[in-house]
PDB file of N, CA and C in Angstrom:
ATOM      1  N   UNK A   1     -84.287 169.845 142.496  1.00  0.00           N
ATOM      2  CA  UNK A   1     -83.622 168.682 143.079  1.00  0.00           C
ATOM      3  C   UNK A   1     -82.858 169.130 144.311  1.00  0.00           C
ATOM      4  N   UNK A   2     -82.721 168.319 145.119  1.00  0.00           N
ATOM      5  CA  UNK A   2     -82.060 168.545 146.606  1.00  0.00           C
ATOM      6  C   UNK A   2     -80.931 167.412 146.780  1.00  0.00           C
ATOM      7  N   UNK A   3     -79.613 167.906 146.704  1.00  0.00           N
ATOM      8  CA  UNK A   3     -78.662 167.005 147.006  1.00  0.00           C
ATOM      9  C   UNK A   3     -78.127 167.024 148.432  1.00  0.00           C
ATOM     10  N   UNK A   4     -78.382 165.454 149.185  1.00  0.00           N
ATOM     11  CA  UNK A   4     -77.833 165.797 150.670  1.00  0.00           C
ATOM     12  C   UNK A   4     -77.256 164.230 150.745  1.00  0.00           C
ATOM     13  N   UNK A   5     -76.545 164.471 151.817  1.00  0.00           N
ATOM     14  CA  UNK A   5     -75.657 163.290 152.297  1.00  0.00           C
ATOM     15  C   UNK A   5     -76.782 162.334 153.013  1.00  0.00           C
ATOM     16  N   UNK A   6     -76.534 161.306 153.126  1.00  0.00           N
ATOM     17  CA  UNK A   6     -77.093 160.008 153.921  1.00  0.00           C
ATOM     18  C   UNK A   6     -76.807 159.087 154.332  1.00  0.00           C
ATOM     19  N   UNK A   7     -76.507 158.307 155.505  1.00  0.00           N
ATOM     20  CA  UNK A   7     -76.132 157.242 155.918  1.00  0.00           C
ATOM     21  C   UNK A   7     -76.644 155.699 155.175  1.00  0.00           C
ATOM     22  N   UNK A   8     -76.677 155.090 154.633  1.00  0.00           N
ATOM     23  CA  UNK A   8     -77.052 153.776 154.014  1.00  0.00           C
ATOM     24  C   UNK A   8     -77.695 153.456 154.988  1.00  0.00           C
ATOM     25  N   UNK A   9     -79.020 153.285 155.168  1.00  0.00           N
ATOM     26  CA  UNK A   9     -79.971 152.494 156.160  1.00  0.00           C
ATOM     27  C   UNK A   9     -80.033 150.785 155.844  1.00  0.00           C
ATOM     28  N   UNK A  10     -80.512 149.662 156.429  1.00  0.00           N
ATOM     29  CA  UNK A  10     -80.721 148.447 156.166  1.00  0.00           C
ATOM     30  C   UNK A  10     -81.156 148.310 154.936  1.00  0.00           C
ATOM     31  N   UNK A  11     -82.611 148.485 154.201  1.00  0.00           N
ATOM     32  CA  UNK A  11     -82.572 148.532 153.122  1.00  0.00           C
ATOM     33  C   UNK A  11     -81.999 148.710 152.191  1.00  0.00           C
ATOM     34  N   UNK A  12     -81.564 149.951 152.054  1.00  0.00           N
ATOM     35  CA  UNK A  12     -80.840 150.586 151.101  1.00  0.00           C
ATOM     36  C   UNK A  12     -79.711 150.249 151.190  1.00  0.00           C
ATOM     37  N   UNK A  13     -78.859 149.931 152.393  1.00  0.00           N
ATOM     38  CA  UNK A  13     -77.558 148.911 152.209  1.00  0.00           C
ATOM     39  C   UNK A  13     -77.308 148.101 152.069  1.00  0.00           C
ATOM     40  N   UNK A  14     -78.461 147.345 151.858  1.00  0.00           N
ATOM     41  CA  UNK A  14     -78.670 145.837 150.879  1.00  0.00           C
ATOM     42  C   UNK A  14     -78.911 146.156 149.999  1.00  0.00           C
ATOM     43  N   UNK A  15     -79.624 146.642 149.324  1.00  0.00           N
ATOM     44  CA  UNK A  15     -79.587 146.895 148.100  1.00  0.00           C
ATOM     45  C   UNK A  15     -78.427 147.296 147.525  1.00  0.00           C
ATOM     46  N   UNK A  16     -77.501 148.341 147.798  1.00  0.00           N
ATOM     47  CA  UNK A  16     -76.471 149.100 146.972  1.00  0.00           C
ATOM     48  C   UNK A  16     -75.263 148.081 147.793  1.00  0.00           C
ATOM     49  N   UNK A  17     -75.154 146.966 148.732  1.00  0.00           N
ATOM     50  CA  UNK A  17     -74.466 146.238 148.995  1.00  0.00           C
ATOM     51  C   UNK A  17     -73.400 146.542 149.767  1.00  0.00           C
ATOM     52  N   UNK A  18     -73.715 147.511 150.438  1.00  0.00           N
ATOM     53  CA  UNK A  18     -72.580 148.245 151.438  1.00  0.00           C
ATOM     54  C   UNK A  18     -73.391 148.394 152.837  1.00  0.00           C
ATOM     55  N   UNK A  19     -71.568 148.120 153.599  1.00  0.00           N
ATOM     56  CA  UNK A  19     -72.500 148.175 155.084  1.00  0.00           C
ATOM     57  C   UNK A  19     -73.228 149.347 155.414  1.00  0.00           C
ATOM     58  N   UNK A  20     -73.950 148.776 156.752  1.00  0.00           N
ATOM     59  CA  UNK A  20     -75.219 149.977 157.227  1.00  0.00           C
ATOM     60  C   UNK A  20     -73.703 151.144 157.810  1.00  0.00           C
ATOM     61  N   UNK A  21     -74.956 152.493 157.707  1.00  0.00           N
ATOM     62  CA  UNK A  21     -73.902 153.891 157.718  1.00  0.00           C
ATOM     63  C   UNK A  21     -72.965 154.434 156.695  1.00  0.00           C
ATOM     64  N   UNK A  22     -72.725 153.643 155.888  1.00  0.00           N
ATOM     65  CA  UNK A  22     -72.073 154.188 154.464  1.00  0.00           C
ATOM     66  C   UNK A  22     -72.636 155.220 153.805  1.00  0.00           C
ATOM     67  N   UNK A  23     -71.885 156.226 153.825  1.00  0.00           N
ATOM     68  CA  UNK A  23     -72.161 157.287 153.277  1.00  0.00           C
ATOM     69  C   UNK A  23     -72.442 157.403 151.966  1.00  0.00           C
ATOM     70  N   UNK A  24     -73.700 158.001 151.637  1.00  0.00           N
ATOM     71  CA  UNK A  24     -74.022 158.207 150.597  1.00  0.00           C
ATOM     72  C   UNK A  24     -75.225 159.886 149.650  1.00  0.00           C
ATOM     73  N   UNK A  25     -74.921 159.841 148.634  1.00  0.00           N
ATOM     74  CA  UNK A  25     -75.169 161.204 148.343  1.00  0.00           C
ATOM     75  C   UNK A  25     -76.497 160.785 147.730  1.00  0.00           C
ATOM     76  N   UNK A  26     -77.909 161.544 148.477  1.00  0.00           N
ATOM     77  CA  UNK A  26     -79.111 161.361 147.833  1.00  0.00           C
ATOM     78  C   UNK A  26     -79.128 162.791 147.371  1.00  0.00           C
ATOM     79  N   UNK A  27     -80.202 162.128 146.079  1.00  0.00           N
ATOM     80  CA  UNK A  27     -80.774 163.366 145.178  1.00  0.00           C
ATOM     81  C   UNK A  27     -82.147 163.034 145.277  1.00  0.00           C
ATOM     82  N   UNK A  28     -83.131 164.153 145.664  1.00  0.00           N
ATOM     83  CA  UNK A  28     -84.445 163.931 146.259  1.00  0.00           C
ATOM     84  C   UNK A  28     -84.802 164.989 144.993  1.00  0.00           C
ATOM     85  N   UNK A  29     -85.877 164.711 144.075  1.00  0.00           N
ATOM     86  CA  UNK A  29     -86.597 165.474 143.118  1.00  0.00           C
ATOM     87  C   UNK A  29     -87.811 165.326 142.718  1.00  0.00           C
ATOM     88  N   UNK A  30     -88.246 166.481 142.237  1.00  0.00           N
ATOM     89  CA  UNK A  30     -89.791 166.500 142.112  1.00  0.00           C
ATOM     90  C   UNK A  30     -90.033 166.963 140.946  1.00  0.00           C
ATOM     91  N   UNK A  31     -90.394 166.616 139.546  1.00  0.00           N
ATOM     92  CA  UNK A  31     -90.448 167.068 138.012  1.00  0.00           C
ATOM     93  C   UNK A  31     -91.999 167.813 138.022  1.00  0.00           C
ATOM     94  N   UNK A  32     -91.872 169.332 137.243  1.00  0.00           N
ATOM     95  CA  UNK A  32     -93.268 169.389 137.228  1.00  0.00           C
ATOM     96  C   UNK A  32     -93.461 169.848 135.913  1.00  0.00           C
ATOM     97  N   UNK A  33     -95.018 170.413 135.567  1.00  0.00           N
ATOM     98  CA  UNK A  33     -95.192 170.412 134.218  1.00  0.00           C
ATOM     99  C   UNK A  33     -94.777 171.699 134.332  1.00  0.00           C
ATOM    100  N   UNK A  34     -95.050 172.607 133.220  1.00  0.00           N
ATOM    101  CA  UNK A  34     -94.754 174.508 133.103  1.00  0.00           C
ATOM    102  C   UNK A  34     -96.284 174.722 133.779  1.00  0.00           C
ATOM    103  N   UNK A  35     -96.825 173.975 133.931  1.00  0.00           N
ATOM    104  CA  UNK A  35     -98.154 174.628 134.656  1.00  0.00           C
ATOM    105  C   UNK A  35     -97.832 174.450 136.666  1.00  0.00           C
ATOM    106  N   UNK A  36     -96.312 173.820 136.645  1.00  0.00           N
ATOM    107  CA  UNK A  36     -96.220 173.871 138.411  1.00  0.00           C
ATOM    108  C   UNK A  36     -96.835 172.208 138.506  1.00  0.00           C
ATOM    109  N   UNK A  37     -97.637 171.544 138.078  1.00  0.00           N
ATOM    110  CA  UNK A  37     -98.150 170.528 138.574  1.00  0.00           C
ATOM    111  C   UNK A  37     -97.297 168.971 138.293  1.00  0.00           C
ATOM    112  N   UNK A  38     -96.943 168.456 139.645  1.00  0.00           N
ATOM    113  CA  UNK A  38     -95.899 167.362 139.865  1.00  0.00           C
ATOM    114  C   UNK A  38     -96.330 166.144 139.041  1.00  0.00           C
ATOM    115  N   UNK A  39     -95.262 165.606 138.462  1.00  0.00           N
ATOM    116  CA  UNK A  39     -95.724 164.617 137.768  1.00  0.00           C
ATOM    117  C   UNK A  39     -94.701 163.278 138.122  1.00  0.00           C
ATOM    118  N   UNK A  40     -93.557 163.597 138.181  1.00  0.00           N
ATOM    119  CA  UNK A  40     -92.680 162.597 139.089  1.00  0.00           C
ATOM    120  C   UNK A  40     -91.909 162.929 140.074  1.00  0.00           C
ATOM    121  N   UNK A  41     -91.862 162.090 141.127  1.00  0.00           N
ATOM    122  CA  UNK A  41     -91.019 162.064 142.442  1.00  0.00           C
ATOM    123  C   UNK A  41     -89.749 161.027 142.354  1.00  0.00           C
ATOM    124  N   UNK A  42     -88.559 161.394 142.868  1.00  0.00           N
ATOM    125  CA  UNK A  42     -87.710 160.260 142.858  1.00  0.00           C
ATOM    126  C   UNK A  42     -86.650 160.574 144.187  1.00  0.00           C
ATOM    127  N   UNK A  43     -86.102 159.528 144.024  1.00  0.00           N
ATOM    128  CA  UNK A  43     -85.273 159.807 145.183  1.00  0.00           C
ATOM    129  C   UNK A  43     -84.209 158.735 144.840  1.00  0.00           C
ATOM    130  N   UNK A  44     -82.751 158.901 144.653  1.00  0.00           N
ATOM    131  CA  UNK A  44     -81.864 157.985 144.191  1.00  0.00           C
ATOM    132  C   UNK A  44     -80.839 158.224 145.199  1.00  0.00           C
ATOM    133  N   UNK A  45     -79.917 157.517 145.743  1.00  0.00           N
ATOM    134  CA  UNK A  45     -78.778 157.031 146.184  1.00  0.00           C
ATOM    135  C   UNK A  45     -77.404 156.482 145.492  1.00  0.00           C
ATOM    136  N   UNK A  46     -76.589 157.701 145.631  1.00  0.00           N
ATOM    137  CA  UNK A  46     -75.541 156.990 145.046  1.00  0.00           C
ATOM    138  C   UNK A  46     -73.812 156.995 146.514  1.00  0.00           C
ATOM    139  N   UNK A  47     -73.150 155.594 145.982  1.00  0.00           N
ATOM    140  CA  UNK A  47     -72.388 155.845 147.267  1.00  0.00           C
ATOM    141  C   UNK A  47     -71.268 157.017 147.056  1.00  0.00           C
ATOM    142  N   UNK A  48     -71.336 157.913 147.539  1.00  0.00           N
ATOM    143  CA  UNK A  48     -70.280 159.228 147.872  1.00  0.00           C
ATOM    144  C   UNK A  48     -68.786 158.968 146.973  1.00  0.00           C
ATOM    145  N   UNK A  49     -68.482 157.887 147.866  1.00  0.00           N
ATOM    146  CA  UNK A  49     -66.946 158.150 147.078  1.00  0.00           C
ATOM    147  C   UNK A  49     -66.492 157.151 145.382  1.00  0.00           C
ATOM    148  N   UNK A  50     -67.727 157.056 145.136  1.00  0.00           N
ATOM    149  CA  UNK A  50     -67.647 156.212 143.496  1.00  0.00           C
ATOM    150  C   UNK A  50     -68.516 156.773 142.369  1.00  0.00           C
ATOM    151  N   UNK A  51     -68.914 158.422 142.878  1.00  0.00           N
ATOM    152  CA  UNK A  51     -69.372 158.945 141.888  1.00  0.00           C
ATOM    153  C   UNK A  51     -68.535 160.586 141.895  1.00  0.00           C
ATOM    154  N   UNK A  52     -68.854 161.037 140.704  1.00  0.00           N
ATOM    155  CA  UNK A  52     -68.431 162.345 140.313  1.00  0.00           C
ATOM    156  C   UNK A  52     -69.748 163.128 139.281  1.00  0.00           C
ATOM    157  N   UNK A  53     -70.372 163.993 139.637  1.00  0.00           N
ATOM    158  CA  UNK A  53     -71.544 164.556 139.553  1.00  0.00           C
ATOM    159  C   UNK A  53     -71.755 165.820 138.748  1.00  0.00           C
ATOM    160  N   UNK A  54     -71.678 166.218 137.639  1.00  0.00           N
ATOM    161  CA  UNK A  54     -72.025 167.418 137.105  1.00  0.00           C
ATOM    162  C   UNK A  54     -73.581 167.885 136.980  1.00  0.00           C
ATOM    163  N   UNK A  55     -73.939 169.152 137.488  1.00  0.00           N
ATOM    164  CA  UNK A  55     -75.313 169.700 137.137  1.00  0.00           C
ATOM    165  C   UNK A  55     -75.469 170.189 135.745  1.00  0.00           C
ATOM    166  N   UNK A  56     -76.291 170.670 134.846  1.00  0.00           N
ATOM    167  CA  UNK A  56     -76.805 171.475 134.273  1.00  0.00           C
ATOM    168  C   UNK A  56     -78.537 171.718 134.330  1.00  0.00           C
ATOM    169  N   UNK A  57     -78.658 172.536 134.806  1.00  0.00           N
ATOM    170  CA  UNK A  57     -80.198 172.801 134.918  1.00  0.00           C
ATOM    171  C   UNK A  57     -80.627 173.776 134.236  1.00  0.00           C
ATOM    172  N   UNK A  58     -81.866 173.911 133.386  1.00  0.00           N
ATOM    173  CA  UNK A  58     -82.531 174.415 132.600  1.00  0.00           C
ATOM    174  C   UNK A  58     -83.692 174.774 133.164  1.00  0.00           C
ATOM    175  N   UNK A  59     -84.341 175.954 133.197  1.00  0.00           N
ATOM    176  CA  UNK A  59     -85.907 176.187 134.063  1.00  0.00           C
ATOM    177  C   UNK A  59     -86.664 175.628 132.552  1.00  0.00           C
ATOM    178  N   UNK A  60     -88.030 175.797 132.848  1.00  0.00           N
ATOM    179  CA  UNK A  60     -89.524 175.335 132.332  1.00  0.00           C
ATOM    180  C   UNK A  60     -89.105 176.841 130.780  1.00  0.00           C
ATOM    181  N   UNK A  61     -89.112 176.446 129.853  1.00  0.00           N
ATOM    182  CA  UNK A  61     -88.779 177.359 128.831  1.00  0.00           C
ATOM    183  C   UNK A  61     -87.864 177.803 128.012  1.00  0.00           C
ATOM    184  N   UNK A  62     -87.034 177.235 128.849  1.00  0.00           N
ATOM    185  CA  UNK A  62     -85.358 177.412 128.089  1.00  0.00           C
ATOM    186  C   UNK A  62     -84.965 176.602 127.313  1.00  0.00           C
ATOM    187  N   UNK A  63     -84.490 177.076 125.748  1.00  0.00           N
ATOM    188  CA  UNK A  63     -84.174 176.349 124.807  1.00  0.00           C
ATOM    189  C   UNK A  63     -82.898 176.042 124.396  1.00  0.00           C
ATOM    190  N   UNK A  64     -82.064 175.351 124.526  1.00  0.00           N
ATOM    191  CA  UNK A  64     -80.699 174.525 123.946  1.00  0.00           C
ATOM    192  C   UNK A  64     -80.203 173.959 123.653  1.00  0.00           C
ATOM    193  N   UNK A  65     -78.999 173.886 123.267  1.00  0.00           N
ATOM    194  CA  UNK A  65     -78.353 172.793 122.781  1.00  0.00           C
ATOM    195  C   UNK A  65     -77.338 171.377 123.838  1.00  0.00           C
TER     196      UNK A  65
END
C-alpha cells in the first residue's frame, strides 16, 4: 500500500462533500496472491484532518493473532 497526500479533485470532492483542493490522505493498494499474482486494486480517500490511521502489516505467510 502507498500512502500519499491529495488535493480533492471535482469528483472526488463531491463525493466526500468538501471543497475542490481539500486535502486529503490516499491509500493506493494492490492485494496479491502468495503466488505474486494481483487480485485487487483500490484506491480510497480519506479527508486528512478527520482521520487517525494505524498500520499493521503482515507479509504472504505470517501467522497471528
Amino acid at each position: 500500500a502507498r500512502l500519499t497526500p491529495w488535493n480533492a479533485d471535482g469528483e472526488v470532492a463531491r463525493r466526500l462533500d468538501v471543497p475542490r483542493g481539500t486535502l486529503l490522505l490516499t491509500i493506493d493498494q494492490v492485494d496479491r496472491t502468495s503466488d505474486g499474482i494481483p487480485v485487487l486494486v483500490s484506491r480510497e480517500h480519506y479527508v486528512a484532518d478527520a482521520f487517525t490511521f494505524t498500520l499493521l502489516r503482515r507479509g504472504p505467510g505470517e501467522e497471528g493473532s
